[in-house]
PDB file of N, CA and C in Angstrom:
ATOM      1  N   UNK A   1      -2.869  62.254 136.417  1.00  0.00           N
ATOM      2  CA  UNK A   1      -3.380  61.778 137.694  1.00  0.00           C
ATOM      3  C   UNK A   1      -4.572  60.856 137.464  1.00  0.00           C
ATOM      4  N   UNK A   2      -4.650  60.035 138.070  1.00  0.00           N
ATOM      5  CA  UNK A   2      -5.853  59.289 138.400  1.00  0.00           C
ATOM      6  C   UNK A   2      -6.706  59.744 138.886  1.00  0.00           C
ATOM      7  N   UNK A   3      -7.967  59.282 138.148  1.00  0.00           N
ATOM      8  CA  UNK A   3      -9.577  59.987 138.276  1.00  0.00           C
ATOM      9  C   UNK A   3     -10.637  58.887 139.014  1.00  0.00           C
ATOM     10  N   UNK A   4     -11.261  59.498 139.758  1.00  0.00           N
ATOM     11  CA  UNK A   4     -12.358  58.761 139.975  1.00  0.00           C
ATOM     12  C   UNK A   4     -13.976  58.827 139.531  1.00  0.00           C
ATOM     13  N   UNK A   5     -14.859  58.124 139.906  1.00  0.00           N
ATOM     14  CA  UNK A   5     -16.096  57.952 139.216  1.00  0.00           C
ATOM     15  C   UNK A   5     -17.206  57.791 140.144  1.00  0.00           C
ATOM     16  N   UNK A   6     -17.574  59.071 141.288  1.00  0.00           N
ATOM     17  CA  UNK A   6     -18.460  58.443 142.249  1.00  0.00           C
ATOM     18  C   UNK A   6     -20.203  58.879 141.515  1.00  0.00           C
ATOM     19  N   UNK A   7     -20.722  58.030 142.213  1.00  0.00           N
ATOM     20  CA  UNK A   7     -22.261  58.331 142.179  1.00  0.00           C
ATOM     21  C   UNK A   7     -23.268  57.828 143.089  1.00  0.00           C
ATOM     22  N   UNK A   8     -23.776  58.796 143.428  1.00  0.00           N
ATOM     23  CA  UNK A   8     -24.265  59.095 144.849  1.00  0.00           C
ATOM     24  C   UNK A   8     -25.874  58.915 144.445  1.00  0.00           C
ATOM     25  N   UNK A   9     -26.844  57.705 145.027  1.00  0.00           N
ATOM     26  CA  UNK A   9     -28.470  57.920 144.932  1.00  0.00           C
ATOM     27  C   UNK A   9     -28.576  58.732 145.754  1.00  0.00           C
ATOM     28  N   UNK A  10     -29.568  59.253 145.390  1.00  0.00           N
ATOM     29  CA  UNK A  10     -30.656  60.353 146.324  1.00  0.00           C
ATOM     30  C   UNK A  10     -31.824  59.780 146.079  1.00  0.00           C
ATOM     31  N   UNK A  11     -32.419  59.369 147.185  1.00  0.00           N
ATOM     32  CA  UNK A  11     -34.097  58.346 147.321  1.00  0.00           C
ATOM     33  C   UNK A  11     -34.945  60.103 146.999  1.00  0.00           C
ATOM     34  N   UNK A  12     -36.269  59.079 146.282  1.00  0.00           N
ATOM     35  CA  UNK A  12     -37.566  60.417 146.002  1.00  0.00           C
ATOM     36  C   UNK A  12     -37.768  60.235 147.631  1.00  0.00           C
ATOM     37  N   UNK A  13     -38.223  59.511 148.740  1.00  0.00           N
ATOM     38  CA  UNK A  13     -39.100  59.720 149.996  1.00  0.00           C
ATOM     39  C   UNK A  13     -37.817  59.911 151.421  1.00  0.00           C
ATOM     40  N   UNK A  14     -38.313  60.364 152.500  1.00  0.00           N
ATOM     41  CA  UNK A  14     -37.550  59.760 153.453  1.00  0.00           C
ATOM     42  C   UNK A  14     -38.085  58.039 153.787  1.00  0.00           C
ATOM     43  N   UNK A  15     -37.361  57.848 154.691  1.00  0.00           N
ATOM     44  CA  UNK A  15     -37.992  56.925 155.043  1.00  0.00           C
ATOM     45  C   UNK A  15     -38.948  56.169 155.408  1.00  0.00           C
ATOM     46  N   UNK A  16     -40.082  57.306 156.020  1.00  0.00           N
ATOM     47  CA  UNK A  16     -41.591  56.970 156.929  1.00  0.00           C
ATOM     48  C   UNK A  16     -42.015  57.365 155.610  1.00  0.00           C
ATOM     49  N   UNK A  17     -41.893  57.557 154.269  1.00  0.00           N
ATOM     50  CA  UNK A  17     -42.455  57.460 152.920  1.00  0.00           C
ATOM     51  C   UNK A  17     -42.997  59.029 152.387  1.00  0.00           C
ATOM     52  N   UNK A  18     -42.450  59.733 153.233  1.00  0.00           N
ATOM     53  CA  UNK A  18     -42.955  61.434 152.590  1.00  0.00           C
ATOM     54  C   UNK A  18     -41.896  61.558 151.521  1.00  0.00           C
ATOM     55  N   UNK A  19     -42.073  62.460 150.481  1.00  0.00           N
ATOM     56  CA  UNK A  19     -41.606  62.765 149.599  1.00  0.00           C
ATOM     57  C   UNK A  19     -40.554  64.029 149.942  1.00  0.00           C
ATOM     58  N   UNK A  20     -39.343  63.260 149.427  1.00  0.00           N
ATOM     59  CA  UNK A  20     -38.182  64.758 150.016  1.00  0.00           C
ATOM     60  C   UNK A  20     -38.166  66.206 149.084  1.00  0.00           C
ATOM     61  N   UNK A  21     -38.095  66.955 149.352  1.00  0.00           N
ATOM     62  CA  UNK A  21     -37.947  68.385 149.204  1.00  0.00           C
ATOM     63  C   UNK A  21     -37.452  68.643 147.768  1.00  0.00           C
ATOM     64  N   UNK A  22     -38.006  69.214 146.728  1.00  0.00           N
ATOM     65  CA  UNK A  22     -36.459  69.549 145.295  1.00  0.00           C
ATOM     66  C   UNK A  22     -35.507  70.532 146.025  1.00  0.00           C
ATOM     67  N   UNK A  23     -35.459  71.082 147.432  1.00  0.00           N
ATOM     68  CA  UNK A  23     -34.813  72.016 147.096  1.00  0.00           C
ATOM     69  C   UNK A  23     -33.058  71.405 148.108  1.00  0.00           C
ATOM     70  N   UNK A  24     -34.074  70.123 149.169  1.00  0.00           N
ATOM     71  CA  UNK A  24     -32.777  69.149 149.304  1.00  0.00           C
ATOM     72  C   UNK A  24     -32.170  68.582 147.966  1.00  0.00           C
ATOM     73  N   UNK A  25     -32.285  68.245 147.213  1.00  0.00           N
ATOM     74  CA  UNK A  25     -31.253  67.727 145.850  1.00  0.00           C
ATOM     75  C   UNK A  25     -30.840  69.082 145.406  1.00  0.00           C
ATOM     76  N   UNK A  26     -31.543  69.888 145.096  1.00  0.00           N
ATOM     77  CA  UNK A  26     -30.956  71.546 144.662  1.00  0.00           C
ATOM     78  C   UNK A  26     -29.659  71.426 145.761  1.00  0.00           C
ATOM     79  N   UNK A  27     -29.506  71.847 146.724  1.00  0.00           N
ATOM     80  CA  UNK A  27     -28.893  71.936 147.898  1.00  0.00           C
ATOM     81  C   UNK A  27     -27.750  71.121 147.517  1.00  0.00           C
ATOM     82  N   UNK A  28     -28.178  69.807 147.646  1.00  0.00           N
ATOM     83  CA  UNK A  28     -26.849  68.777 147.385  1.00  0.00           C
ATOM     84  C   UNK A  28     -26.096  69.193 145.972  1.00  0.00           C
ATOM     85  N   UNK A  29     -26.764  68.766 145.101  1.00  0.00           N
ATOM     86  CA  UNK A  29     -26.354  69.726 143.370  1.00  0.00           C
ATOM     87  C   UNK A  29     -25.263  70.368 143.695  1.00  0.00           C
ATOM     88  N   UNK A  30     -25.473  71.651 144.161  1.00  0.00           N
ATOM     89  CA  UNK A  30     -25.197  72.835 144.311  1.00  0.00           C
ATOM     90  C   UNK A  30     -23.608  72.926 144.974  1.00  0.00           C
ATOM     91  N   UNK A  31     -23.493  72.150 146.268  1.00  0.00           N
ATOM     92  CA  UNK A  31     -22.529  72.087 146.824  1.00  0.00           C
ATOM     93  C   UNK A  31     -21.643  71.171 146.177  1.00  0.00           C
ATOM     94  N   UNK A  32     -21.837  69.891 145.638  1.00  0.00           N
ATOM     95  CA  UNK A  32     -20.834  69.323 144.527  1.00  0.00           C
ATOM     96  C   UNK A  32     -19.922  70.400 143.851  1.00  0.00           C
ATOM     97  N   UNK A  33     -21.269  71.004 142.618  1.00  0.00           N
ATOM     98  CA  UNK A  33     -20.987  72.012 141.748  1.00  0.00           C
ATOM     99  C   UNK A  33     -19.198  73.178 142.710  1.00  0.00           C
ATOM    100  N   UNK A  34     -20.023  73.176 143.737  1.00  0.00           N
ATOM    101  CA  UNK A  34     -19.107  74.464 144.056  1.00  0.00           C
ATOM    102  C   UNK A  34     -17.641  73.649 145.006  1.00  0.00           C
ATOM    103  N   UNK A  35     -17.752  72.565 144.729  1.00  0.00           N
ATOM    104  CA  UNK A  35     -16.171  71.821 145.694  1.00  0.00           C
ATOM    105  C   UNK A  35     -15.809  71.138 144.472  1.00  0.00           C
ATOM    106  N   UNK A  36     -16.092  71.008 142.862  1.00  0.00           N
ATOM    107  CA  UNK A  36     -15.513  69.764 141.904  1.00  0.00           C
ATOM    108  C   UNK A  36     -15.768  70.980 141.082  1.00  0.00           C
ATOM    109  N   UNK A  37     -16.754  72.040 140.749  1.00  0.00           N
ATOM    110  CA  UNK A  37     -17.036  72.909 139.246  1.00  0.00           C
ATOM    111  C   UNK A  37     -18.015  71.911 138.263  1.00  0.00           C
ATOM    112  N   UNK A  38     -18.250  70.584 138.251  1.00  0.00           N
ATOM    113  CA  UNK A  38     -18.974  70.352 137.783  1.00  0.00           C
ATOM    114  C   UNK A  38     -19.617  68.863 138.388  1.00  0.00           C
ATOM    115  N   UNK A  39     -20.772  68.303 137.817  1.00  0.00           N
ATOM    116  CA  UNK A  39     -21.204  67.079 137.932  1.00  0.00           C
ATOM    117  C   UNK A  39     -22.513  66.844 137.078  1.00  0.00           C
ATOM    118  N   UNK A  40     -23.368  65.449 137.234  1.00  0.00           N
ATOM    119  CA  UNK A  40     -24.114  65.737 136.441  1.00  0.00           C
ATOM    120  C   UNK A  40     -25.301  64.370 137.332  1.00  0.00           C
ATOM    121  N   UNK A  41     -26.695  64.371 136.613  1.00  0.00           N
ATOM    122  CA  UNK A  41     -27.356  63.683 137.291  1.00  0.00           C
ATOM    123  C   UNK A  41     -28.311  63.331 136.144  1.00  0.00           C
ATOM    124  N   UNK A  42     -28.435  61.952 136.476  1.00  0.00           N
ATOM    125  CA  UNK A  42     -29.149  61.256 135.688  1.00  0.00           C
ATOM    126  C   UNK A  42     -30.632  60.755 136.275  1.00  0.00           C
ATOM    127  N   UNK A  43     -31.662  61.007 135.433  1.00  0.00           N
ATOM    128  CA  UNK A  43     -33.356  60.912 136.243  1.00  0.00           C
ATOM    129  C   UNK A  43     -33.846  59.399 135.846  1.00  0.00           C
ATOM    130  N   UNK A  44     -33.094  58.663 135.358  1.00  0.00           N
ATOM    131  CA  UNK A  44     -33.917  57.208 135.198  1.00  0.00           C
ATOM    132  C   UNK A  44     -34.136  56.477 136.740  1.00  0.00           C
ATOM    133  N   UNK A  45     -35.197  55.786 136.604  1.00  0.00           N
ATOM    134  CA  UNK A  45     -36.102  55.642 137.992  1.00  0.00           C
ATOM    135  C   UNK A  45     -35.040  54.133 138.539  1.00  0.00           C
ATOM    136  N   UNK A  46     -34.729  54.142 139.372  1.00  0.00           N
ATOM    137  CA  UNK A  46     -34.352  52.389 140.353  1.00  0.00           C
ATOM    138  C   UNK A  46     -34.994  52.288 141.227  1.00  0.00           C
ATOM    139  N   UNK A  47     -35.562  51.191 140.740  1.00  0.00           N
ATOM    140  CA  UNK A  47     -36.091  50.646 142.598  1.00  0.00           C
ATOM    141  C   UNK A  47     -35.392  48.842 143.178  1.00  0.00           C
ATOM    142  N   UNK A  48     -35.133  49.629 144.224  1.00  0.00           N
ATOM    143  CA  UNK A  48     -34.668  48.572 145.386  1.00  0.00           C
ATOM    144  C   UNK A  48     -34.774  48.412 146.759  1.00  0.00           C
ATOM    145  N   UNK A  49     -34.316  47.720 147.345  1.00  0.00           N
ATOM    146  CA  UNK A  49     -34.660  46.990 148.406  1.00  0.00           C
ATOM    147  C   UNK A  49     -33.839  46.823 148.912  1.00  0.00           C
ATOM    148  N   UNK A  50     -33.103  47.091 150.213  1.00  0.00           N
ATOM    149  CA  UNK A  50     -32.740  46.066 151.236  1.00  0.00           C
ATOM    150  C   UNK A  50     -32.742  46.464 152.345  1.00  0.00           C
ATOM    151  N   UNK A  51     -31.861  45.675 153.588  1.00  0.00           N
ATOM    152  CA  UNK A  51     -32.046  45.396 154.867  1.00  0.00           C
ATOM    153  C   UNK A  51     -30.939  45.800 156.033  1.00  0.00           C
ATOM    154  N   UNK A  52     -31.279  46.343 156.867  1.00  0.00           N
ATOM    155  CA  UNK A  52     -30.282  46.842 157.603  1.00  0.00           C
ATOM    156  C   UNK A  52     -30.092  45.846 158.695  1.00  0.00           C
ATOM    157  N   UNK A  53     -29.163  46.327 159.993  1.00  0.00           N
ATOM    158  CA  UNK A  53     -28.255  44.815 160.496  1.00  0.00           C
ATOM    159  C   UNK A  53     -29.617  44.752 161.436  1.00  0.00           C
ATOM    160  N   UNK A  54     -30.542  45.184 161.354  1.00  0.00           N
ATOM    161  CA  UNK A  54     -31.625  44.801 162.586  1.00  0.00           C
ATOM    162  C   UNK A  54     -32.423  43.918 161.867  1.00  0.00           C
ATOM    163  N   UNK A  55     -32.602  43.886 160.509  1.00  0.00           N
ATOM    164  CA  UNK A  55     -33.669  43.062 159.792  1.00  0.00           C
ATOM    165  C   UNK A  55     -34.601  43.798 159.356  1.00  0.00           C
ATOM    166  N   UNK A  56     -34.625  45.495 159.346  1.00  0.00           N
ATOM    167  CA  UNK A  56     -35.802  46.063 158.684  1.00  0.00           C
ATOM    168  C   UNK A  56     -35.014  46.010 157.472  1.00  0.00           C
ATOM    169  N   UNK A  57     -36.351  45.901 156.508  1.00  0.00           N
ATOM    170  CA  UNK A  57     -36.348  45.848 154.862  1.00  0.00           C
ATOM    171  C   UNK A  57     -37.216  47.445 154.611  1.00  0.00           C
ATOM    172  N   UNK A  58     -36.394  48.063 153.595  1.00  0.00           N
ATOM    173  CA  UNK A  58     -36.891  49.250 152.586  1.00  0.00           C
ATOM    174  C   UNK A  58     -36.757  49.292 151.550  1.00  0.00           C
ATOM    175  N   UNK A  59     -37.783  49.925 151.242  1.00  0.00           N
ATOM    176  CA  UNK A  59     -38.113  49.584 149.724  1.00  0.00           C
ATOM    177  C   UNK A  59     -37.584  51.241 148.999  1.00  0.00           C
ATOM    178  N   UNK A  60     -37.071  51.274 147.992  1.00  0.00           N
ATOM    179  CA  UNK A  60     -36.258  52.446 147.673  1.00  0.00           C
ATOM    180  C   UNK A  60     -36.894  52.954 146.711  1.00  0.00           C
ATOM    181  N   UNK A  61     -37.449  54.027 145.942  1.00  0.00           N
ATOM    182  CA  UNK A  61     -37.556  54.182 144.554  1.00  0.00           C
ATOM    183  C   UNK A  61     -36.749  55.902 144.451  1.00  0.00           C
ATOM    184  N   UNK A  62     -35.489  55.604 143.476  1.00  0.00           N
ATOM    185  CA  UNK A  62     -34.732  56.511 143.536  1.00  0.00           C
ATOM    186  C   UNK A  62     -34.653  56.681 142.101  1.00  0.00           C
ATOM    187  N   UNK A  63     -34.965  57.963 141.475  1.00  0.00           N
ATOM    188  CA  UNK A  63     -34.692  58.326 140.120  1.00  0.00           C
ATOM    189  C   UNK A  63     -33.995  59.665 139.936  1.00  0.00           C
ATOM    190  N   UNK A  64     -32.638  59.973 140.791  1.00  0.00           N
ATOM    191  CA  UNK A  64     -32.076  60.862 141.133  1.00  0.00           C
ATOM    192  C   UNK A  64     -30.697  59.958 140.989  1.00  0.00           C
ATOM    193  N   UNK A  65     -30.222  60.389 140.505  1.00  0.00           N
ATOM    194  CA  UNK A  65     -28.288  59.550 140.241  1.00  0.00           C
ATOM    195  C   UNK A  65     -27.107  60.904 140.076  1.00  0.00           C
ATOM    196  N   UNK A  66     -26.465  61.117 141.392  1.00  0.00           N
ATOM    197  CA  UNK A  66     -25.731  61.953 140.910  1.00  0.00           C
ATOM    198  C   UNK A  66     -24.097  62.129 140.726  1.00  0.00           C
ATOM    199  N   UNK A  67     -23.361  62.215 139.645  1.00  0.00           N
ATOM    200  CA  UNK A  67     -22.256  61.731 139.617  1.00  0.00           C
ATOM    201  C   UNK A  67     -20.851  62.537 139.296  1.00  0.00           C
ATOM    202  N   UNK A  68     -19.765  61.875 139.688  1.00  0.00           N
ATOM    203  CA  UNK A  68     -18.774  63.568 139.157  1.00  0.00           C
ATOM    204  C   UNK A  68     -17.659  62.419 139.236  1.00  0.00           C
ATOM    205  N   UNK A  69     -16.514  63.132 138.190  1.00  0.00           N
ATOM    206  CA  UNK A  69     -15.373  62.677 138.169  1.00  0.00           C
ATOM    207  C   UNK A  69     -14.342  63.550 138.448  1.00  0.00           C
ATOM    208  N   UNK A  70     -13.902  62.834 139.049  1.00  0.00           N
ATOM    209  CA  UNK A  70     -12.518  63.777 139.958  1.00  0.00           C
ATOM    210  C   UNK A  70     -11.330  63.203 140.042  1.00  0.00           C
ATOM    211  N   UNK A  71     -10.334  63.889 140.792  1.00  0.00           N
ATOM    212  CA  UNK A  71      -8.854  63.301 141.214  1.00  0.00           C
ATOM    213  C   UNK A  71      -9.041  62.506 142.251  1.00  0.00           C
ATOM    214  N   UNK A  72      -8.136  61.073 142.185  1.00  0.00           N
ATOM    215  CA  UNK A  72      -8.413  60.273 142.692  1.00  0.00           C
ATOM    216  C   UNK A  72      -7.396  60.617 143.714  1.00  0.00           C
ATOM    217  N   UNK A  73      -7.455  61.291 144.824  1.00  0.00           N
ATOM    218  CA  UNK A  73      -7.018  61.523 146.394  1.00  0.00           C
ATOM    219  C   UNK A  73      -7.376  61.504 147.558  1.00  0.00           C
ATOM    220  N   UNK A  74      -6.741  61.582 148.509  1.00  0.00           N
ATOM    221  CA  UNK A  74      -7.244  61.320 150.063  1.00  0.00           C
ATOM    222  C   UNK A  74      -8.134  62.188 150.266  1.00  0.00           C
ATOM    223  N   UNK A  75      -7.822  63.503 149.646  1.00  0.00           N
ATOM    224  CA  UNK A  75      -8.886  64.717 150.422  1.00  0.00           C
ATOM    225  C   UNK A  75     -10.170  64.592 149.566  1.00  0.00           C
ATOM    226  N   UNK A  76      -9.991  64.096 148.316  1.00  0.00           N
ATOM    227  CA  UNK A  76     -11.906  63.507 147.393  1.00  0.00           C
ATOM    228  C   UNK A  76     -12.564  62.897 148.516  1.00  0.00           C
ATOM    229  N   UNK A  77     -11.441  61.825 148.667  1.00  0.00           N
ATOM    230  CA  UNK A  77     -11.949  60.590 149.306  1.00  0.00           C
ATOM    231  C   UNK A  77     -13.349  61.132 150.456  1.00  0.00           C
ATOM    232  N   UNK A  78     -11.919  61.699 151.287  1.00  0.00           N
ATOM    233  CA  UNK A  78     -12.448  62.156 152.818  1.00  0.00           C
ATOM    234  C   UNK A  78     -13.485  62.589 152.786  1.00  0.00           C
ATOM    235  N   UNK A  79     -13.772  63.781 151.506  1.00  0.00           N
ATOM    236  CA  UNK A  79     -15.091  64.248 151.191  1.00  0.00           C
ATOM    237  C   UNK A  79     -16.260  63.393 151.299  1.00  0.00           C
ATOM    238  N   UNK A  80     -16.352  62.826 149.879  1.00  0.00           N
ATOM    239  CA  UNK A  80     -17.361  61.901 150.105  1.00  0.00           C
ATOM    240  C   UNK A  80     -17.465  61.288 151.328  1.00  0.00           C
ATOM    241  N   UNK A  81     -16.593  60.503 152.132  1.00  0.00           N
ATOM    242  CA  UNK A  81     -17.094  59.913 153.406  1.00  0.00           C
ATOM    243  C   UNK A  81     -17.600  61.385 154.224  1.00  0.00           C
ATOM    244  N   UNK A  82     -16.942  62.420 154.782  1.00  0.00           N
ATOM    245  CA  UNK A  82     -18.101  63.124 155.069  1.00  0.00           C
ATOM    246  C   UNK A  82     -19.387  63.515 154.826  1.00  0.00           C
ATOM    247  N   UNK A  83     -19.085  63.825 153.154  1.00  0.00           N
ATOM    248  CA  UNK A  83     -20.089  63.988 152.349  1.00  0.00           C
ATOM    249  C   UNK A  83     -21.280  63.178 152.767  1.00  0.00           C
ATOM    250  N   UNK A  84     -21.205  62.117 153.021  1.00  0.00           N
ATOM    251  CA  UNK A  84     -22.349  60.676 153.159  1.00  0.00           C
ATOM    252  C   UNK A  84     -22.985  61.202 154.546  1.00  0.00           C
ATOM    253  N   UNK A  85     -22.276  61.084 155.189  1.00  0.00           N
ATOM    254  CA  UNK A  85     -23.074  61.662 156.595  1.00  0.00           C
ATOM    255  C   UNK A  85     -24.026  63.214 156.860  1.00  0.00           C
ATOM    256  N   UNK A  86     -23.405  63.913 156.295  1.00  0.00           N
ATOM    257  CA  UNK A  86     -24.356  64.900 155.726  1.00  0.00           C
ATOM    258  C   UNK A  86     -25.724  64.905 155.227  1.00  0.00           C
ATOM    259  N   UNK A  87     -25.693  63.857 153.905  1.00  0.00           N
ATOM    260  CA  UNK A  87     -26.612  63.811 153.384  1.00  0.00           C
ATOM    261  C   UNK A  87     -27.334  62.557 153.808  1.00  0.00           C
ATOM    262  N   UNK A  88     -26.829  61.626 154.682  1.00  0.00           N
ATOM    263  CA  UNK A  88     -28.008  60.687 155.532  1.00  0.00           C
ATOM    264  C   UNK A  88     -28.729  61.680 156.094  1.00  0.00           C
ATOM    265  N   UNK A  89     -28.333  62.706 156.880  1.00  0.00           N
ATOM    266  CA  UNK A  89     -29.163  63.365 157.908  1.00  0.00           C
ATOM    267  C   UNK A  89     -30.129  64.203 156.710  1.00  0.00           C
ATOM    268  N   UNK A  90     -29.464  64.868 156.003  1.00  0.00           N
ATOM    269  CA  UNK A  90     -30.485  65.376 155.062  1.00  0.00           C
ATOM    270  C   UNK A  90     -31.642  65.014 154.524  1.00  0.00           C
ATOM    271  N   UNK A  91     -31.115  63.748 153.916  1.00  0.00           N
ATOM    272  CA  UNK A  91     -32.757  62.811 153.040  1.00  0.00           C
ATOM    273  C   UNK A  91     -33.199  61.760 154.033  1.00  0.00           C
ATOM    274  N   UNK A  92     -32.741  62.370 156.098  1.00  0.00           N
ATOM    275  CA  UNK A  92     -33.330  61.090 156.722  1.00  0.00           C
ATOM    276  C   UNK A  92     -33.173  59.746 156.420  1.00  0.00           C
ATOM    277  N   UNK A  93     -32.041  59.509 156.223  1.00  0.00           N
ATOM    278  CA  UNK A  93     -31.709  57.987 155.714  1.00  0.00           C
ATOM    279  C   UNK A  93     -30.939  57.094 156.758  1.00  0.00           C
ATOM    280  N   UNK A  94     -31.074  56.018 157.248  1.00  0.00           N
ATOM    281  CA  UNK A  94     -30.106  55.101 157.463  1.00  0.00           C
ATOM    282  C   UNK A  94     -28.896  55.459 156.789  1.00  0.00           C
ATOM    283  N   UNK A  95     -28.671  54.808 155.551  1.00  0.00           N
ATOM    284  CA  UNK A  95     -27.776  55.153 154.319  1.00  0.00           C
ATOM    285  C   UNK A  95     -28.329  55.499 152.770  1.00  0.00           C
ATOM    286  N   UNK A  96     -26.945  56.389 153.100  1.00  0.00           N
ATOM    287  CA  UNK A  96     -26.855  56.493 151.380  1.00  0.00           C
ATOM    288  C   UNK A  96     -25.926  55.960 150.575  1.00  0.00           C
ATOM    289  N   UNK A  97     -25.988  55.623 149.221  1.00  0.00           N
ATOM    290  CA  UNK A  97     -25.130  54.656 148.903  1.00  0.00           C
ATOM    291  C   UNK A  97     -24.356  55.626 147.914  1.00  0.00           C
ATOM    292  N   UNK A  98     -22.978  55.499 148.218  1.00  0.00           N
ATOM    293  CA  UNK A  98     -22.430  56.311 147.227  1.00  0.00           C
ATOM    294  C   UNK A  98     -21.017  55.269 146.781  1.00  0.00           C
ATOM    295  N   UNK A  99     -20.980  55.065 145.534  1.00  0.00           N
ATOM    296  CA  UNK A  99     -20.342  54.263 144.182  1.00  0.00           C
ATOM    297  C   UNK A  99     -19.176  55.042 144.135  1.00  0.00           C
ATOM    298  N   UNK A 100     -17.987  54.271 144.468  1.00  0.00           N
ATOM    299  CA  UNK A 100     -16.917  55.339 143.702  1.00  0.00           C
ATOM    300  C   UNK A 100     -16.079  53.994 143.122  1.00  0.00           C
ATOM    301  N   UNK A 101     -15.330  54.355 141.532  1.00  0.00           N
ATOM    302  CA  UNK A 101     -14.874  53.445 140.931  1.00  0.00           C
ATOM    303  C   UNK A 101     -13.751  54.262 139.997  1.00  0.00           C
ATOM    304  N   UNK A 102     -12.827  53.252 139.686  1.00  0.00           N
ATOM    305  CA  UNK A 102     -12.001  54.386 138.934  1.00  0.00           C
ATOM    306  C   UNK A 102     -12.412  54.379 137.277  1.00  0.00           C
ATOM    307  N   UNK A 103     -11.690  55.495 137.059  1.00  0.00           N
ATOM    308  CA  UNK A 103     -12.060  55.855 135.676  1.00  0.00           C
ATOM    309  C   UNK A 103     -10.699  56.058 134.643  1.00  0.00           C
ATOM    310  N   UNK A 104     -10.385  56.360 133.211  1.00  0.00           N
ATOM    311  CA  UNK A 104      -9.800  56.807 132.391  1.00  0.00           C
ATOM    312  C   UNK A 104     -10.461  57.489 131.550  1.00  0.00           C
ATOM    313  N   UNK A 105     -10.386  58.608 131.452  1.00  0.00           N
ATOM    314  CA  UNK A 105     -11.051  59.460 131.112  1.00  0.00           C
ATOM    315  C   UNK A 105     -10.173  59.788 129.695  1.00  0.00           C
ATOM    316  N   UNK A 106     -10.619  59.799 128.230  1.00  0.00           N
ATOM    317  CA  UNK A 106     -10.057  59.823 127.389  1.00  0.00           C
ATOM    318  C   UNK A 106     -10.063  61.284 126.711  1.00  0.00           C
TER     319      UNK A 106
END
C-alpha cells in the first residue's frame, strides 16, 4: 500500500504572542501516538511569516515539527483535515499548516 508523509507545525505562541502550554503539544503527541502507534517530532526552530486573506501579517517562530507516516487513504486523509480544525482551536490559530506528501518507505 501506499504511504504517506504528513507534518504538522505547532507554533511556540498563540497568536496575541503568549506562549502555548507543553501540555497542548503533550495532548496533540499523544493522540497521534494512539490513532497511527507511532510518530515523531523534530525541535529545530523555523521562523516565518505570512498573511491571511484580510492582509494581517504573523510572524511564526515554530520549533515543534510533528510527523508520521501512514497508509495513504480516505479515512488518514479525513483525519488530518479534521485533525487541523481541532488543533487551530487548540494553539488559537487562524491556521495550521499541515504537509502531507507521499512516501516509499524502504
Amino acid at each position: 500500500m501506499l504511504q504517506i508523509k504528513v507534518e504538522i507545525l505547532i507554533p511556540l505562541n498563540y497568536n496575541d504572542g503568549s506562549p502555548v502550554e507543553d501540555d497542548k503539544l503533550i495532548q496533540t503527541y499523544d493522540e497521534i501516538v494512539e490513532r497511527f502507534t507511532a510518530c515523531s517530532m523534530d525541535n529545530s526552530t523555523i521562523k516565518g511569516r505570512w498573511m491571511n486573506p484580510e492582509s494581517k501579517v504573523y510572524h511564526d517562530d515554530i520549533n515543534r515539527s510533528i510527523w508520521i507516516i501512514c497508509d495513504n487513504n480516505e479515512d488518514n486523509r479525513m483525519f488530518f483535515r479534521n485533525f487541523k480544525q481541532g488543533l487551530q482551536e487548540r494553539f488559537k490559530q487562524d491556521s495550521i499548516l499541515i504537509c502531507i506528501n507521499d512516501v516509499s518507505v524502504i
